[in-house]
C-alpha atoms as a PDB file:
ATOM      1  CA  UNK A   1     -87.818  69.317   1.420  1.00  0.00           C
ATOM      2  CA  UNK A   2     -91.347  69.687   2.598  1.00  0.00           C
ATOM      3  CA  UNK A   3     -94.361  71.587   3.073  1.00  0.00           C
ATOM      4  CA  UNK A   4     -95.008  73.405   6.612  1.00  0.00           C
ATOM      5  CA  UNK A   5     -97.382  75.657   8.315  1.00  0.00           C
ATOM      6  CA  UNK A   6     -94.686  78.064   7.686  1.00  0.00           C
ATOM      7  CA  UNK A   7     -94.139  77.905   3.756  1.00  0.00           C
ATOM      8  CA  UNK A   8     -91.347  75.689   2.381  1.00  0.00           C
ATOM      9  CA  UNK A   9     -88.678  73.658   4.613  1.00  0.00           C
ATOM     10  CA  UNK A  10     -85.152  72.728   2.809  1.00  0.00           C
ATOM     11  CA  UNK A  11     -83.362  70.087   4.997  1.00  0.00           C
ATOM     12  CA  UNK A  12     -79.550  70.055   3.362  1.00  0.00           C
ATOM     13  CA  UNK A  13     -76.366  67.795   4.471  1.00  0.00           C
ATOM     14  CA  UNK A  14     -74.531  69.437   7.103  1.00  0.00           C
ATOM     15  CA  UNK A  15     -77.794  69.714   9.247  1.00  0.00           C
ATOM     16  CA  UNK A  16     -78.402  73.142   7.906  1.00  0.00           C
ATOM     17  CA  UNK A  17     -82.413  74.097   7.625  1.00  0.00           C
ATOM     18  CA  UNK A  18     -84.175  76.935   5.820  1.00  0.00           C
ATOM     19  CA  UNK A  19     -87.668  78.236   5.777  1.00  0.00           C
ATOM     20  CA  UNK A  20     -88.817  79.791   2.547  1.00  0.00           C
ATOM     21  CA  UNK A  21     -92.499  81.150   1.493  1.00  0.00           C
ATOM     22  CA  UNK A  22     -91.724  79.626  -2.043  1.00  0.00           C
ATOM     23  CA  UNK A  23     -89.122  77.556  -3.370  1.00  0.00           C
ATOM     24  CA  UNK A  24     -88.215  77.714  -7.295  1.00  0.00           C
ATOM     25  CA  UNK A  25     -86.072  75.128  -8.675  1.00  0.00           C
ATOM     26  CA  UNK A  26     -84.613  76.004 -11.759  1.00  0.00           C
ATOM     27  CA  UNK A  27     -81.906  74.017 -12.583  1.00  0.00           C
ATOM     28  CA  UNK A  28     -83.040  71.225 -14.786  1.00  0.00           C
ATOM     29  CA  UNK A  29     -84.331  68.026 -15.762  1.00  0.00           C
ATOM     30  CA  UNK A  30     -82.395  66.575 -13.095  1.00  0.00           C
ATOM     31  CA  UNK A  31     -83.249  69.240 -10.320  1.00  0.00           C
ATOM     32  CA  UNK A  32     -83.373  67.624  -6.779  1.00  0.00           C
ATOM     33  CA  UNK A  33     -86.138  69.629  -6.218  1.00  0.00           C
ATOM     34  CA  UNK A  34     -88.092  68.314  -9.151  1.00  0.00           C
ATOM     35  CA  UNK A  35     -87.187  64.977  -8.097  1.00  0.00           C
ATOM     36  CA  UNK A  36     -88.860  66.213  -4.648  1.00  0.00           C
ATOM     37  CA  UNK A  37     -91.608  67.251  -6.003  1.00  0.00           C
ATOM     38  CA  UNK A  38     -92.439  64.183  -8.055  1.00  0.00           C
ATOM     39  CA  UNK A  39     -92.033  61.968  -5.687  1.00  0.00           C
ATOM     40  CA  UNK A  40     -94.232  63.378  -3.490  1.00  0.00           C
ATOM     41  CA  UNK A  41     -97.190  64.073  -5.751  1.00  0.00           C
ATOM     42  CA  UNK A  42     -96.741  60.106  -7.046  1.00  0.00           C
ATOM     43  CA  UNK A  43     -96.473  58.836  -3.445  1.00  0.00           C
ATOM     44  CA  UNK A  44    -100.029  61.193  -2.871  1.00  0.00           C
ATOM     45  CA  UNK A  45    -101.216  59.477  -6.523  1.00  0.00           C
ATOM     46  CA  UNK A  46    -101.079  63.504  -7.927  1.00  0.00           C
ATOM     47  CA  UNK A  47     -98.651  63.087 -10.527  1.00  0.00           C
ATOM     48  CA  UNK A  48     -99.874  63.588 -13.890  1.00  0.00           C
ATOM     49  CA  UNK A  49     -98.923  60.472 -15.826  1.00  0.00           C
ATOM     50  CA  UNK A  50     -97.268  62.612 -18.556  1.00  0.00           C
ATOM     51  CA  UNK A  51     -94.994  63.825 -16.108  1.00  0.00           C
ATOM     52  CA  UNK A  52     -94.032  60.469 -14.971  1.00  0.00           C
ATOM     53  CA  UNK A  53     -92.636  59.281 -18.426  1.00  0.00           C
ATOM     54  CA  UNK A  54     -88.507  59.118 -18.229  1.00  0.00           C
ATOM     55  CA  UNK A  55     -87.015  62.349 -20.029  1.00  0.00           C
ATOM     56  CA  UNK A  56     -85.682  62.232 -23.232  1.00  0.00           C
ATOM     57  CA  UNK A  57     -83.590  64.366 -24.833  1.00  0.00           C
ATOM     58  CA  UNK A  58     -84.549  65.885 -27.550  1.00  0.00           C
ATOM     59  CA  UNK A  59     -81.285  67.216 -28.851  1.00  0.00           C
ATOM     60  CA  UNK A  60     -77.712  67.153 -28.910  1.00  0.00           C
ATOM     61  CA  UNK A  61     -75.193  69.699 -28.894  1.00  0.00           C
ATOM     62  CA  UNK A  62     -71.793  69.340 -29.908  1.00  0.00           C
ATOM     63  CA  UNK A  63     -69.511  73.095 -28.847  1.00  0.00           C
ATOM     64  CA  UNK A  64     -65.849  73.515 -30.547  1.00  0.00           C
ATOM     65  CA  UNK A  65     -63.662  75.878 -29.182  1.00  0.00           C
ATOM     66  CA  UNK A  66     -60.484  76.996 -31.254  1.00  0.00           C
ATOM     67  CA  UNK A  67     -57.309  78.932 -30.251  1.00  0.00           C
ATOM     68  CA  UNK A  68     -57.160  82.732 -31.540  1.00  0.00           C
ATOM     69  CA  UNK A  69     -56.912  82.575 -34.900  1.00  0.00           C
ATOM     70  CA  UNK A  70     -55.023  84.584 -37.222  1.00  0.00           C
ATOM     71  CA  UNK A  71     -57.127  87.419 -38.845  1.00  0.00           C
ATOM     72  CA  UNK A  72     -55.047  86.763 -42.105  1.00  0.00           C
ATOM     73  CA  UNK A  73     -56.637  83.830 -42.799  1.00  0.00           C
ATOM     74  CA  UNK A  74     -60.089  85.017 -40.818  1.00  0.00           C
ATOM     75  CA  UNK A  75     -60.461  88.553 -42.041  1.00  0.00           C
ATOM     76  CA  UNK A  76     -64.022  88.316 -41.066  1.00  0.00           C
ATOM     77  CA  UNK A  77     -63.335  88.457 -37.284  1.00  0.00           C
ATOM     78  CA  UNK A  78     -62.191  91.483 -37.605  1.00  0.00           C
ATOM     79  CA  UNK A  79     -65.418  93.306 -38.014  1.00  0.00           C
ATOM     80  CA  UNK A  80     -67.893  94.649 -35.961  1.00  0.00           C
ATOM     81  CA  UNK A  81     -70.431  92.363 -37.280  1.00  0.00           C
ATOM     82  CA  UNK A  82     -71.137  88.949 -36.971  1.00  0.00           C
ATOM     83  CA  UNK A  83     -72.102  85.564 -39.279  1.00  0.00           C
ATOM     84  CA  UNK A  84     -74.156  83.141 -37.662  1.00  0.00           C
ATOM     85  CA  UNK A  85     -75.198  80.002 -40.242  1.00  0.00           C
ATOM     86  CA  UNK A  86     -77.396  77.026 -39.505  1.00  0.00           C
ATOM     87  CA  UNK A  87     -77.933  73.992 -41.783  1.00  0.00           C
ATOM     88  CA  UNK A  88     -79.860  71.234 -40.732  1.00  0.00           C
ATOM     89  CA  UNK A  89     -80.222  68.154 -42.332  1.00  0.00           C
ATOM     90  CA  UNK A  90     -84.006  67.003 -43.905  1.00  0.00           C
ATOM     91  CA  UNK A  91     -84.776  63.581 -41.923  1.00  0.00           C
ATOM     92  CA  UNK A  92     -81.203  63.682 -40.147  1.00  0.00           C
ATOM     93  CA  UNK A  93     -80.054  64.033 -36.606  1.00  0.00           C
ATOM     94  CA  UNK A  94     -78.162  66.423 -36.680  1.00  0.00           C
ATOM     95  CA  UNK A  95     -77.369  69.771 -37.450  1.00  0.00           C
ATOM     96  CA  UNK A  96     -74.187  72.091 -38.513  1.00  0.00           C
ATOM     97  CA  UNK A  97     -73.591  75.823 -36.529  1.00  0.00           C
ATOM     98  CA  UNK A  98     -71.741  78.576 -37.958  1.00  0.00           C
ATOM     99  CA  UNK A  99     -71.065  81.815 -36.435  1.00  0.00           C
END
């Protein structure tokens, strides 16, 4: 990636090039375009030292997934409503999801 006369110039594998008038990158922490972009502004010395800490997560999330479950037992899936709970521990690191 860099700057031209022209806008934005995207070099990719393949020898494929694009042009763009502005280039968003929106995928991340770990965007290659971020990573672009930083290094550029901290080879020019332009890169705000905040931005030049490592990232740290903040959070983790841990999804489950069941198989269909039996409306029997789970009457509450059966309505046209939802429960959505949320308990999170005082001074712990983690937190418990329900809904």
């Amino acid at each position: 990636m860099k700057n031209t006369e022209a806008g934005i110039q995207i070099n990719c594998s393949g020898n494929s090039r694009y042009e763009f008038d502005i280039l968003v990158g929106a995928d991340g922490v770990n965007s290659a375009i971020r990573h672009t972009i930083f290094n550029q502004l901290r080879e020019e010395g332009r890169l705000p030292l905040e931005d030049d800490l490592p990232s740290v997560p903040k959070g983790i999330c841990f999804e489950g997934q069941t198989s269909p479950l039996n409306l029997e037992q789970f009457p509450e899936l059966a309505t046209n409503s939802s429960l959505f709970s949320c308990m999170r521990g005082i001074g712990k690191p983690f937190s418990v999801r329900h809904g």
